[in-house]
C-alpha atoms as a PDB file:
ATOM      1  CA  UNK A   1      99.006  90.794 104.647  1.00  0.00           C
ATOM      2  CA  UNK A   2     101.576  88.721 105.408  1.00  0.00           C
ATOM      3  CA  UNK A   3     105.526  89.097 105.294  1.00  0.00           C
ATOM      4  CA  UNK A   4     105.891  87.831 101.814  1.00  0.00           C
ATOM      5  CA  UNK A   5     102.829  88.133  99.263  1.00  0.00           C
ATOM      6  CA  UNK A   6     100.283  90.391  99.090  1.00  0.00           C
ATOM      7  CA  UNK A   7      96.593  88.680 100.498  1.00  0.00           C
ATOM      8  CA  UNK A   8      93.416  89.878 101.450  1.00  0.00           C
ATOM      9  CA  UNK A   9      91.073  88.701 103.690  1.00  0.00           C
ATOM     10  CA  UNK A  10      87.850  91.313 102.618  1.00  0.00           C
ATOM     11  CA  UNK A  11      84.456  91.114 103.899  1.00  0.00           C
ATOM     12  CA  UNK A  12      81.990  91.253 101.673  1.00  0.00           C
ATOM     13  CA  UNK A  13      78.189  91.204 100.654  1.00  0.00           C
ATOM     14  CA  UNK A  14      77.023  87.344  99.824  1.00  0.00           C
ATOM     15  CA  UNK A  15      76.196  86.240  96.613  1.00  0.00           C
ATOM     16  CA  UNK A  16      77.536  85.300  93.117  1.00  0.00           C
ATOM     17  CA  UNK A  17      79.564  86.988  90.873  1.00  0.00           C
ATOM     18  CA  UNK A  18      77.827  89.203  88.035  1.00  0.00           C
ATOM     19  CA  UNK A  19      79.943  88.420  84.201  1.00  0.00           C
ATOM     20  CA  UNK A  20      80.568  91.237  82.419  1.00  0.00           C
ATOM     21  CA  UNK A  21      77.903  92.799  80.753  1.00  0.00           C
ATOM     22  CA  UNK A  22      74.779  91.990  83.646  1.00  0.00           C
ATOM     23  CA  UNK A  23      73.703  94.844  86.268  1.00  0.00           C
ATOM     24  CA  UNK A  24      73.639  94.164  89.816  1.00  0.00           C
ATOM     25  CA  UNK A  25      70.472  93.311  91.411  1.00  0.00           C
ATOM     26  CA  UNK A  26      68.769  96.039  93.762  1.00  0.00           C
ATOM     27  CA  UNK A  27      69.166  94.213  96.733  1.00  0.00           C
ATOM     28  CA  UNK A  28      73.306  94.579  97.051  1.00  0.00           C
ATOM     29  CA  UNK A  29      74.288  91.269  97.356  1.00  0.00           C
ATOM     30  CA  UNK A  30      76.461  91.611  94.402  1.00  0.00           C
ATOM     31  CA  UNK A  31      79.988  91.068  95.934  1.00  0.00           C
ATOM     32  CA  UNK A  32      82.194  91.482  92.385  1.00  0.00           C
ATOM     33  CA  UNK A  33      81.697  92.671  88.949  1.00  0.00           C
ATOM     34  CA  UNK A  34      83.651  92.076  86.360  1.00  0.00           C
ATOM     35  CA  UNK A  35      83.327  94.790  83.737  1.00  0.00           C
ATOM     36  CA  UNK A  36      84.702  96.431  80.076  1.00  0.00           C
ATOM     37  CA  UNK A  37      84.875 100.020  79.758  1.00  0.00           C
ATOM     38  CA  UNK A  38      81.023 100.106  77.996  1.00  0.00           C
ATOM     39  CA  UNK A  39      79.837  97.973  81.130  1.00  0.00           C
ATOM     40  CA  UNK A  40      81.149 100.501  83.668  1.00  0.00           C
ATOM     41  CA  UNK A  41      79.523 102.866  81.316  1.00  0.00           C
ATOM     42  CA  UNK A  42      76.539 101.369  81.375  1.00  0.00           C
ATOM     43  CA  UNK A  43      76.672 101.082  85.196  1.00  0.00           C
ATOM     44  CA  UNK A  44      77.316 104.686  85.209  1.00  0.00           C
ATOM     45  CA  UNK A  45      74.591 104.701  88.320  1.00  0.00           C
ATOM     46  CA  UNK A  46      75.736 102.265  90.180  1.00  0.00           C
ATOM     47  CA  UNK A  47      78.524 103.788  90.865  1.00  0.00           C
ATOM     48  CA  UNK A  48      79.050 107.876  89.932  1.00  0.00           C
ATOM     49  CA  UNK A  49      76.350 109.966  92.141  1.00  0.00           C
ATOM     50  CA  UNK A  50      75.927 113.875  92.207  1.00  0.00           C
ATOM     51  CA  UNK A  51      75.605 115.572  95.152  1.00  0.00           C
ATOM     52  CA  UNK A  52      73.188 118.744  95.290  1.00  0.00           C
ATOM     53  CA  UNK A  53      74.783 121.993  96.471  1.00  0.00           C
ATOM     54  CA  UNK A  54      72.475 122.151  99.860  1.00  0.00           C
ATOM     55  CA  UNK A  55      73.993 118.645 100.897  1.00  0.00           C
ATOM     56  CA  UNK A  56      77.350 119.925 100.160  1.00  0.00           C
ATOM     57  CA  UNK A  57      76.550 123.046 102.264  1.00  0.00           C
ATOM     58  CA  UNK A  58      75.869 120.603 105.203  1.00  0.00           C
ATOM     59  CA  UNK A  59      78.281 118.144 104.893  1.00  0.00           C
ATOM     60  CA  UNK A  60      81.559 121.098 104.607  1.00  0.00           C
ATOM     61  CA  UNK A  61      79.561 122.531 107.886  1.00  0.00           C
ATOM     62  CA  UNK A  62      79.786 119.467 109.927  1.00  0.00           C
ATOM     63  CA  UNK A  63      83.272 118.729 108.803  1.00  0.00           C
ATOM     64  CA  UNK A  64      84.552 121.857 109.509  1.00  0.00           C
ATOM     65  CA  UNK A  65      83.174 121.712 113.040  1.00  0.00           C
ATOM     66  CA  UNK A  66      84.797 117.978 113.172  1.00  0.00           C
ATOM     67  CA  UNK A  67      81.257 116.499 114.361  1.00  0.00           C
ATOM     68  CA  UNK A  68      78.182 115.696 113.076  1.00  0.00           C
ATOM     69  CA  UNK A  69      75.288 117.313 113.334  1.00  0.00           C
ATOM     70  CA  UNK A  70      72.781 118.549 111.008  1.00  0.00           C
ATOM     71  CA  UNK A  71      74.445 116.753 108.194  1.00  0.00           C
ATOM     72  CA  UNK A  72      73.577 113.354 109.506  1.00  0.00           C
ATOM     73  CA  UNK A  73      70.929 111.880 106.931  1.00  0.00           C
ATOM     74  CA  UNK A  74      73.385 113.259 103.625  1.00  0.00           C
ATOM     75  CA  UNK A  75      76.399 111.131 105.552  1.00  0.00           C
ATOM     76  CA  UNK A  76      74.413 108.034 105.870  1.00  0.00           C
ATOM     77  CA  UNK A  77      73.149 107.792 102.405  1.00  0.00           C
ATOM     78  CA  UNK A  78      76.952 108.875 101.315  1.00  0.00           C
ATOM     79  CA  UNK A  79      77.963 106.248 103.428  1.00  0.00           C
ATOM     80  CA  UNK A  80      76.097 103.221 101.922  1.00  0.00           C
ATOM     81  CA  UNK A  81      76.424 104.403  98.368  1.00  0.00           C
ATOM     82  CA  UNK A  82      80.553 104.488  98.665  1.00  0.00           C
ATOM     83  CA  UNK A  83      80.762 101.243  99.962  1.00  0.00           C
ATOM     84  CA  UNK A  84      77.719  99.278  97.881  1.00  0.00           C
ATOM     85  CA  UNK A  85      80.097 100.772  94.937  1.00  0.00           C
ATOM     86  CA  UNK A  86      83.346 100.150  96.248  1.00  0.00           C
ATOM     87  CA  UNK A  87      81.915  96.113  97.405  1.00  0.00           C
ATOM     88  CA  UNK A  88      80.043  96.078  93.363  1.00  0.00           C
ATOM     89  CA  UNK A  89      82.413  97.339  90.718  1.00  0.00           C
ATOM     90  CA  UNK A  90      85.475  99.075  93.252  1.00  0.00           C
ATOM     91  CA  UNK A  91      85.094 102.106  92.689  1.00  0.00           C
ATOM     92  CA  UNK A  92      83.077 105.407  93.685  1.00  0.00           C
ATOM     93  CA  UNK A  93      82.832 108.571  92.444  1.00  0.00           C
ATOM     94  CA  UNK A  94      80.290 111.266  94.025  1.00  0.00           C
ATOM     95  CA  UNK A  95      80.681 114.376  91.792  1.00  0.00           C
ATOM     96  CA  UNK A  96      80.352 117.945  93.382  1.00  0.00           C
ATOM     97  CA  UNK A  97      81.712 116.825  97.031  1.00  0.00           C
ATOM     98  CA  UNK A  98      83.427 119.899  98.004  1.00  0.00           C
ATOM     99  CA  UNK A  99      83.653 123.434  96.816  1.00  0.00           C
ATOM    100  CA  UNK A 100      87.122 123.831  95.374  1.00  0.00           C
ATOM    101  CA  UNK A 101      87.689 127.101  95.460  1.00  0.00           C
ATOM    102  CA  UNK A 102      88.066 127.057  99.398  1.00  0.00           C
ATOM    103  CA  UNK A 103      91.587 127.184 100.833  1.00  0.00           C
ATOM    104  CA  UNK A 104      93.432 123.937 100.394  1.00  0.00           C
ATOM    105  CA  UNK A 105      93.988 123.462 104.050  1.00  0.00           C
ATOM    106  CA  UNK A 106      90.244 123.459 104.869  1.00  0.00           C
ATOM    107  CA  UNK A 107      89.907 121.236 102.086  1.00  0.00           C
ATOM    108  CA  UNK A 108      92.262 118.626 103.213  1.00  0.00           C
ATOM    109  CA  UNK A 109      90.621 118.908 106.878  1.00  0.00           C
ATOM    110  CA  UNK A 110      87.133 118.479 105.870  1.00  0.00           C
ATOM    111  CA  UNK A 111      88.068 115.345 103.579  1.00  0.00           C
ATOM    112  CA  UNK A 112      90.415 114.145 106.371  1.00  0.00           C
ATOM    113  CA  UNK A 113      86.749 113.989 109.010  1.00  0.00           C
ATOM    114  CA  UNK A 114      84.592 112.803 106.065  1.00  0.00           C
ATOM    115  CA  UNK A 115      87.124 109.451 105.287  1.00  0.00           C
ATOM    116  CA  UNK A 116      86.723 108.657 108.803  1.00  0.00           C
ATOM    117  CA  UNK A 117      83.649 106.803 107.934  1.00  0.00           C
ATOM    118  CA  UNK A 118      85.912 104.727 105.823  1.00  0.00           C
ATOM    119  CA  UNK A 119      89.245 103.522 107.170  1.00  0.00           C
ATOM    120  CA  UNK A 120      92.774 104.866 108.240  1.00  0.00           C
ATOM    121  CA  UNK A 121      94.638 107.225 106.270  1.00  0.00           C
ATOM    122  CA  UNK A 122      97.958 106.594 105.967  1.00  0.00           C
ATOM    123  CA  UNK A 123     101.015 107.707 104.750  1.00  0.00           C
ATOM    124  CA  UNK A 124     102.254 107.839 101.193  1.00  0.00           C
ATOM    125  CA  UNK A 125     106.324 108.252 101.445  1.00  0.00           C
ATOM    126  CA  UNK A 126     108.845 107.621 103.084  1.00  0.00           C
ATOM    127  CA  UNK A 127     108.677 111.347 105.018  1.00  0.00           C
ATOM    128  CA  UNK A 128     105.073 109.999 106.018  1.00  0.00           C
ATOM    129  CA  UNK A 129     102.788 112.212 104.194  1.00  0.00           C
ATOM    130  CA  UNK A 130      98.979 111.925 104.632  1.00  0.00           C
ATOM    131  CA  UNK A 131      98.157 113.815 101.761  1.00  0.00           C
ATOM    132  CA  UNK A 132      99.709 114.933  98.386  1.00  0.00           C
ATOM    133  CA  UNK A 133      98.440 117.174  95.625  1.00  0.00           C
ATOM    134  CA  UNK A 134      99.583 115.608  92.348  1.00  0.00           C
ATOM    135  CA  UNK A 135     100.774 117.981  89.583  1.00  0.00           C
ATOM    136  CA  UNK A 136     102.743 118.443  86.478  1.00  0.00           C
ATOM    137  CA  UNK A 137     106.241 118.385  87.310  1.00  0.00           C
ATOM    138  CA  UNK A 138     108.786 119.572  84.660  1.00  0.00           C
ATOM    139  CA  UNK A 139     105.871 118.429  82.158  1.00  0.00           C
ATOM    140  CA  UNK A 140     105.374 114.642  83.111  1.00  0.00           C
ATOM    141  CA  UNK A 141     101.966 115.483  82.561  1.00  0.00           C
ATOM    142  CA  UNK A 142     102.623 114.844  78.583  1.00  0.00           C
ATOM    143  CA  UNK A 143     103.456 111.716  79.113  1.00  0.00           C
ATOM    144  CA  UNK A 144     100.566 108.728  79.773  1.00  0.00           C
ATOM    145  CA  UNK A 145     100.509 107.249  83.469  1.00  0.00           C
ATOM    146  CA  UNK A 146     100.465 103.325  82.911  1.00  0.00           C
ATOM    147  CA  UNK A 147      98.489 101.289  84.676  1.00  0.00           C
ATOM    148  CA  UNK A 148      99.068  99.925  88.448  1.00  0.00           C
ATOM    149  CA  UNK A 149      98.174  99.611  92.027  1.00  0.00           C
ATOM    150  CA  UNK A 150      99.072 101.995  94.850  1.00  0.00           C
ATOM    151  CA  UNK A 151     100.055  99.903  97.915  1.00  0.00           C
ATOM    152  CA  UNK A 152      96.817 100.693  99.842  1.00  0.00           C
ATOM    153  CA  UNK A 153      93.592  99.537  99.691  1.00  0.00           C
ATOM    154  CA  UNK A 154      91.716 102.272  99.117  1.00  0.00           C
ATOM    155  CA  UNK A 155      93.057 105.207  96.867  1.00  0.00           C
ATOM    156  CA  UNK A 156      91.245 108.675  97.062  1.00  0.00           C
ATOM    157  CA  UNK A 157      91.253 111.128  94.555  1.00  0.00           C
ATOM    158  CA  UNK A 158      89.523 114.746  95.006  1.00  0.00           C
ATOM    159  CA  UNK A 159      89.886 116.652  91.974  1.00  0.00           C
ATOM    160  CA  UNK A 160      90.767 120.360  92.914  1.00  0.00           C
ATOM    161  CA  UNK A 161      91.601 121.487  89.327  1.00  0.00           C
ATOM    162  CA  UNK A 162      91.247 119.369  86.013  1.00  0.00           C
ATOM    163  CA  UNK A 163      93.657 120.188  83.191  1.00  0.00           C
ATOM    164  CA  UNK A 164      91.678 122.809  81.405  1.00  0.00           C
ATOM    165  CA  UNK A 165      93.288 122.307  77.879  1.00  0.00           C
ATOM    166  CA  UNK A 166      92.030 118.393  78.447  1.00  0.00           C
ATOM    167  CA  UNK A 167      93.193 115.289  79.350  1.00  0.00           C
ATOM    168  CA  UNK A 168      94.489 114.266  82.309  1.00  0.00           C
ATOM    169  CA  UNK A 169      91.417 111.568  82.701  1.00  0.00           C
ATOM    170  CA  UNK A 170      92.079 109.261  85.072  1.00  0.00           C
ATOM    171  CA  UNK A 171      91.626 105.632  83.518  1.00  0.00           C
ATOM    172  CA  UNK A 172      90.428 102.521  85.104  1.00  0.00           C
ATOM    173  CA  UNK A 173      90.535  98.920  84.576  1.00  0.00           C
ATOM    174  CA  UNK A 174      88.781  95.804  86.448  1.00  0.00           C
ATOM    175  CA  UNK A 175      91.096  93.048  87.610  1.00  0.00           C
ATOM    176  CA  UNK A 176      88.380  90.406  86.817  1.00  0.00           C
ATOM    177  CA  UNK A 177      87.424  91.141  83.524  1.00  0.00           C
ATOM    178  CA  UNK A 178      91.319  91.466  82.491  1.00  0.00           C
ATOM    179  CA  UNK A 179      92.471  88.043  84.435  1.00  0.00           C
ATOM    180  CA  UNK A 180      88.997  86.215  82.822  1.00  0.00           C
ATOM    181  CA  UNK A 181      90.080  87.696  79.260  1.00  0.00           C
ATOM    182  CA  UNK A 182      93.560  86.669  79.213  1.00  0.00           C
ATOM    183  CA  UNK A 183      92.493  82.875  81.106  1.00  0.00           C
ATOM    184  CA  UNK A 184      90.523  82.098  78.168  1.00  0.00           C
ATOM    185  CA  UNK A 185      93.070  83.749  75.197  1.00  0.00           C
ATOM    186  CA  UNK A 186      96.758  82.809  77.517  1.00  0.00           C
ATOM    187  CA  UNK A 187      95.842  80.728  79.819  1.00  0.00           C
ATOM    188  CA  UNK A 188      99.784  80.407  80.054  1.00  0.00           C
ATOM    189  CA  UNK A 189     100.286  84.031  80.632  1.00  0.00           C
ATOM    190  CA  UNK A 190      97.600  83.646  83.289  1.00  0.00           C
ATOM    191  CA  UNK A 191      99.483  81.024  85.318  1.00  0.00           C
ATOM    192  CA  UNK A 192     102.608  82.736  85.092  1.00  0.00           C
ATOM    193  CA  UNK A 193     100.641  86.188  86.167  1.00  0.00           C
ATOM    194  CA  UNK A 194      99.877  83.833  89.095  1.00  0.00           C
ATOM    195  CA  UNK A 195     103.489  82.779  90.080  1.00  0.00           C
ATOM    196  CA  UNK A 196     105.537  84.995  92.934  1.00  0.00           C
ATOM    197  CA  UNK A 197     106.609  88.700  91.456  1.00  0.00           C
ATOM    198  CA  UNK A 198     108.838  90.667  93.475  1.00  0.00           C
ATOM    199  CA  UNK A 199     108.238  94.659  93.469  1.00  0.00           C
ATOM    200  CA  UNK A 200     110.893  96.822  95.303  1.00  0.00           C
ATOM    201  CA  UNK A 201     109.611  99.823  96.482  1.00  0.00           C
ATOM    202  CA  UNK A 202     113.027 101.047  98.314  1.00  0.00           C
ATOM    203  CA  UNK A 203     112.808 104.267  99.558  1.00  0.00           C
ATOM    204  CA  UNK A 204     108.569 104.591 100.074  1.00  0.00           C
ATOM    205  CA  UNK A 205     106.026 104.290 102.688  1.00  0.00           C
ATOM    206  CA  UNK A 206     105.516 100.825 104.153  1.00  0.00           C
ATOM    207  CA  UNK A 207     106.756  97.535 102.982  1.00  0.00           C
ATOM    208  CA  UNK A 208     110.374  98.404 100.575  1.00  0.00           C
ATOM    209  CA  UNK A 209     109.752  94.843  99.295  1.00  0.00           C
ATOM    210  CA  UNK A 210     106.394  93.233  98.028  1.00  0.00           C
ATOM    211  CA  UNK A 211     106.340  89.502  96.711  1.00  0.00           C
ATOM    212  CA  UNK A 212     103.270  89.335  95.457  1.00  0.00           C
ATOM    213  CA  UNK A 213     101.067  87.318  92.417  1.00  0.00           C
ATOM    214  CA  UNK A 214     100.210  89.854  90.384  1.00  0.00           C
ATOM    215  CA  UNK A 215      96.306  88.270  89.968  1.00  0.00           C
ATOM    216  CA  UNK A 216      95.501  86.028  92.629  1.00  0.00           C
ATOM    217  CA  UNK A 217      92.461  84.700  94.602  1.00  0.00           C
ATOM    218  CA  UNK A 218      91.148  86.507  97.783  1.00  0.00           C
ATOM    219  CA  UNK A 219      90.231  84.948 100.761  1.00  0.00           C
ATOM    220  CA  UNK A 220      86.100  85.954 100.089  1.00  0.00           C
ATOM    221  CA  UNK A 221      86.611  84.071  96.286  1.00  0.00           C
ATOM    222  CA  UNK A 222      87.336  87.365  94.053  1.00  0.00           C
ATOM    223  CA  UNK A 223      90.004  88.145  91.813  1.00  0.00           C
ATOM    224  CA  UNK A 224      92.833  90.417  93.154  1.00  0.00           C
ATOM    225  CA  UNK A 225      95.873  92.266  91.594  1.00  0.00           C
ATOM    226  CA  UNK A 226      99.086  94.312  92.510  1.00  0.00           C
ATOM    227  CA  UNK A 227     100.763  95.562  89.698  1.00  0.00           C
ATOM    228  CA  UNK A 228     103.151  98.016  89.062  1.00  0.00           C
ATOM    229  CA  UNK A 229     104.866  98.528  85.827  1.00  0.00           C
ATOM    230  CA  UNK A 230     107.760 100.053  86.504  1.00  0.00           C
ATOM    231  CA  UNK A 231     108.361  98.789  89.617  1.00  0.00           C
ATOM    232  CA  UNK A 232     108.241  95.183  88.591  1.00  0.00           C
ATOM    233  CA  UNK A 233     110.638  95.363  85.529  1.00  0.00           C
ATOM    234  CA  UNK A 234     112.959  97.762  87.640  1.00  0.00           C
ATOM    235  CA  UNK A 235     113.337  95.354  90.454  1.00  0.00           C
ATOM    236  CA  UNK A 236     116.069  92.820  88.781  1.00  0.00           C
ATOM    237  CA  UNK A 237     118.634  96.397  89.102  1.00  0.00           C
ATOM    238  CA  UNK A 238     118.001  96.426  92.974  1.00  0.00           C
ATOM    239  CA  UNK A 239     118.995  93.255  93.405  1.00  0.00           C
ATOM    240  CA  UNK A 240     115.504  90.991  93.123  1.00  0.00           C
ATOM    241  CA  UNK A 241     115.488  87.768  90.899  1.00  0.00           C
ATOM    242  CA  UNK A 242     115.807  88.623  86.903  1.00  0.00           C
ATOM    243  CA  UNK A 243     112.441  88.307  85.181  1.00  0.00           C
ATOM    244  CA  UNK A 244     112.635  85.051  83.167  1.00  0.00           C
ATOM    245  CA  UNK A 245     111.553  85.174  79.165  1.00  0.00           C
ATOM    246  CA  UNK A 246     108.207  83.892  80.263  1.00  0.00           C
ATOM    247  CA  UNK A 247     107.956  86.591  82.572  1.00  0.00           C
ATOM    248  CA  UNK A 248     108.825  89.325  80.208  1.00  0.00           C
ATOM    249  CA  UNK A 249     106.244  87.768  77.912  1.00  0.00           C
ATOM    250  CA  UNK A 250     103.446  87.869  80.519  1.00  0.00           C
ATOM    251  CA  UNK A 251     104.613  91.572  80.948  1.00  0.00           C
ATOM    252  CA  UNK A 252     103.619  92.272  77.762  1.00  0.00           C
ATOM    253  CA  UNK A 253     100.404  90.724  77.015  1.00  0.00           C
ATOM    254  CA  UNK A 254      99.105  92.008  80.230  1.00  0.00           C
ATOM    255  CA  UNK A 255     100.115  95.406  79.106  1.00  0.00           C
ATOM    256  CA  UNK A 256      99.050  94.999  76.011  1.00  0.00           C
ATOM    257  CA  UNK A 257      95.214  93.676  77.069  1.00  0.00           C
ATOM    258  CA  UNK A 258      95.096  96.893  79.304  1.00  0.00           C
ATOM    259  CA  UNK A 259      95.403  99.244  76.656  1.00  0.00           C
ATOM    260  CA  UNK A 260      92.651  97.770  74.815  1.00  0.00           C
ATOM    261  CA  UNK A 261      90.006 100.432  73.729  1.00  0.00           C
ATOM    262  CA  UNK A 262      87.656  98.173  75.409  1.00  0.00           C
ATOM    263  CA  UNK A 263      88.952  97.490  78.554  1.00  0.00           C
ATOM    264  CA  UNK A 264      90.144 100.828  80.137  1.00  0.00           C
ATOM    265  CA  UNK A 265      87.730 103.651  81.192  1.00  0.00           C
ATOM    266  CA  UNK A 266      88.359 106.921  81.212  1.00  0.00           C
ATOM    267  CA  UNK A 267      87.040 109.582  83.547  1.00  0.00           C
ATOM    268  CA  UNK A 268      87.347 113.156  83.252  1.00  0.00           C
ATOM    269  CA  UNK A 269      86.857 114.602  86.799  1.00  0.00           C
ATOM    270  CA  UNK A 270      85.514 117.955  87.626  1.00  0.00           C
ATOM    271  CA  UNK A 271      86.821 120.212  90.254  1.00  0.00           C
ATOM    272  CA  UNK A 272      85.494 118.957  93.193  1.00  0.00           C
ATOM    273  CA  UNK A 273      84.287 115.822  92.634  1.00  0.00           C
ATOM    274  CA  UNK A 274      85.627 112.487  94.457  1.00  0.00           C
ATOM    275  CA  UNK A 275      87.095 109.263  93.291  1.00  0.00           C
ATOM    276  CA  UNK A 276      87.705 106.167  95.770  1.00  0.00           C
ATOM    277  CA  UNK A 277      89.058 103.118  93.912  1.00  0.00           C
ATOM    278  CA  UNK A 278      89.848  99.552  95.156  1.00  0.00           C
ATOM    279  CA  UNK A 279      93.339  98.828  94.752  1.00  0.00           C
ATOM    280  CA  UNK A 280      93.013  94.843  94.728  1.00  0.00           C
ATOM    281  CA  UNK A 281      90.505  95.213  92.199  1.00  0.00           C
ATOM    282  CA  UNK A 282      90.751  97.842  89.901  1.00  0.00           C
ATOM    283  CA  UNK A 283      93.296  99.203  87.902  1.00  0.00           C
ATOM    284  CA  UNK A 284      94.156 103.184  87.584  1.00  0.00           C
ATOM    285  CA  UNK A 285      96.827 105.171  85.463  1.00  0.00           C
ATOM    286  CA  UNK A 286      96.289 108.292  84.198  1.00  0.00           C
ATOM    287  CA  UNK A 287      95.885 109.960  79.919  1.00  0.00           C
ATOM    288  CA  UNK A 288      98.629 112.924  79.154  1.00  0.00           C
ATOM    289  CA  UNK A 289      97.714 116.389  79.418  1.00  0.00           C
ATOM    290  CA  UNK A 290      99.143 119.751  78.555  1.00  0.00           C
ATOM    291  CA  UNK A 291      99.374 121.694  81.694  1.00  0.00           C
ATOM    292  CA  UNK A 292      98.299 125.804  82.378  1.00  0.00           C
ATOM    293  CA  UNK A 293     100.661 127.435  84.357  1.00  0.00           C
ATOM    294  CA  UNK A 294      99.488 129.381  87.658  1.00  0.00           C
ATOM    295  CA  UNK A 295      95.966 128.795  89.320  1.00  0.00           C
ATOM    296  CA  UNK A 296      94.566 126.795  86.512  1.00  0.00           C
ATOM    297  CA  UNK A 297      97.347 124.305  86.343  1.00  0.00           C
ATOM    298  CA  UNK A 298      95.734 120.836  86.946  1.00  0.00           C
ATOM    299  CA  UNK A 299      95.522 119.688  90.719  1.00  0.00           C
ATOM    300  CA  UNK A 300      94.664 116.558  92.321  1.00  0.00           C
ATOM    301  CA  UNK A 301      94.505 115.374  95.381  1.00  0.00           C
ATOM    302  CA  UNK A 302      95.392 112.275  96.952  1.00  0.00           C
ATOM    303  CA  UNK A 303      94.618 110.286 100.126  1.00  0.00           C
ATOM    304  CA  UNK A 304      95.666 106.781 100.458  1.00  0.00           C
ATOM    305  CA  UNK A 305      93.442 104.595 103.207  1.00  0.00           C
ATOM    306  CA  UNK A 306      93.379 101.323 104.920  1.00  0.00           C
ATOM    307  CA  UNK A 307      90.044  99.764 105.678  1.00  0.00           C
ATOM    308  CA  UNK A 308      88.314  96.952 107.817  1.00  0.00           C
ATOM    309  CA  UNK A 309      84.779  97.628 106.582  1.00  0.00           C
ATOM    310  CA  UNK A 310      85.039  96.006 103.152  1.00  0.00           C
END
């Protein structure tokens, strides 16, 4: 990454892209796939995976010891299936991971050893925070999370409590298929999309600035984003560059083509299960919810990672 825009230079698998709409072939060359919400869907195996309550057993053993051990074959096949999703359609999701109803500390420790295989976790604020349990707060649950990019490349999400009157889904949205939908209906809005956007991020982890495209082309040929709602349009009041009546435009048909019924999915998480997403390719926010006070209030928690294996 350098000073000034957001890159990436990702390794990954050889071969050509698959549209929207095609599976992957079995042999995981696949490096990108562009998908709707019924193509993800569809996918469903390519990317979501259960995992049975003996390999969970063995897995929470050998990361509560911190080493390996008996749990050896269940991390390998983990391993490949995380990042053959994460390389396909960028994201993962591996449902029954951990037992939630052990103490939160142990939780955070055993997930801490298991994302080794991954990358570096790394802090989320300013006070450097590895890990954060997202909940309601004064009832900002009601309200929908738009859609963006945390300034990571990998975000983790272990769900320790889902809202139990509902919602709360987390929602997802490829890069590619949105940047190939609005090139062929704005091809204008796509050029400006492509121009320099400046995101201030004053008083968080890492970088306080970001220029940045908000789609742009990787060094390996796929389609990236960074995008951040709020962020972007709030910038202009900390002193970046006003946004520009084109730029306000492009705002809003991006916006717009992200809350399509078609384009964003939405997963309901159980407690326990695991979500890694690809921040340079896919796009998360979150649907409202009405929260339960006490132990069944809705907890998630989150991990953000840096990685050289993708």
């Amino acid at each position: 990454m350098s000073d000034d825009t957001m890159t990436s230079g990702e390794a990954v698998t050889s071969g050509e892209t698959v549209p929207s709409g095609e599976t992957a072939p079995s042999d995981g060359t696949v490096s990108e796939i562009g998908w709707s919400s019924a193509d993800l869907a569809s996918l469903h195996e390519l990317w979501s995976t259960p995992l049975g309550d003996d390999d969970r057993g063995l897995l929470w053993a050998d990361s509560q010891s911190g080493r390996w051990d008996r749990a050896e074959r269940v991390r390998e096949t983990l391993r490949g299936f995380v990042l053959r999703s994460i390389r396909s359609v960028g994201v993962a999701h591996v449902r029954n991971l951990i037992d939630p109803s052990a103490p939160e500390p142990e939780i955070v420790a055993g997930l801490s050893f298991l994302l080794r295989e991954f990358g570096e976790i790394v802090p989320q604020n300013a006070q450097g925070d590895l890990t954060q349990v997202l909940r309601d707060r004064d009832g900002d649950g009601n309200t929908e999370l738009g859609f963006h990019c945390d300034t990571c490349d990998l975000l983790v999400l272990l769900c320790l409590q889902p809202a139990v009157r509902g919602g709360g889904n987390t929602k997802l949205a490829s890069a590619r298929h949105v940047h190939d939908l609005i090139g062929r209906e704005r091809p204008d809005v796509l050029t400006t999309l492509g121009g320099d956007w400046t995101f201030d991020r004053t008083g968080r982890a890492g970088r306080q600035v970001i220029v940045s495209p908000i789609f742009f082309t990787q060094q390996d040929g796929t389609v990236g984003c960074y995008y951040q709602t709020r962020t972007v349009r709030s910038s202009p009041e900390r002193g970046g560059p006003p946004l520009t009546e084109r730029q306000w435009e492009a705002l809003g048909v991006l916006d717009e083509v992200l809350y399509r019924p078609e384009i964003a999915f939405g997963l309901p998480m159980a407690a326990g299960d695991l979500l890694i997403i690809r921040n340079s390719r896919v796009l998360h926010g979150r649907s409202p919810y009405v929260d339960e006070p006490g132990p069944a209030s809705r907890r998630m928690l989150r991990i953000w990672m840096n990685t050289e294996v993708l």
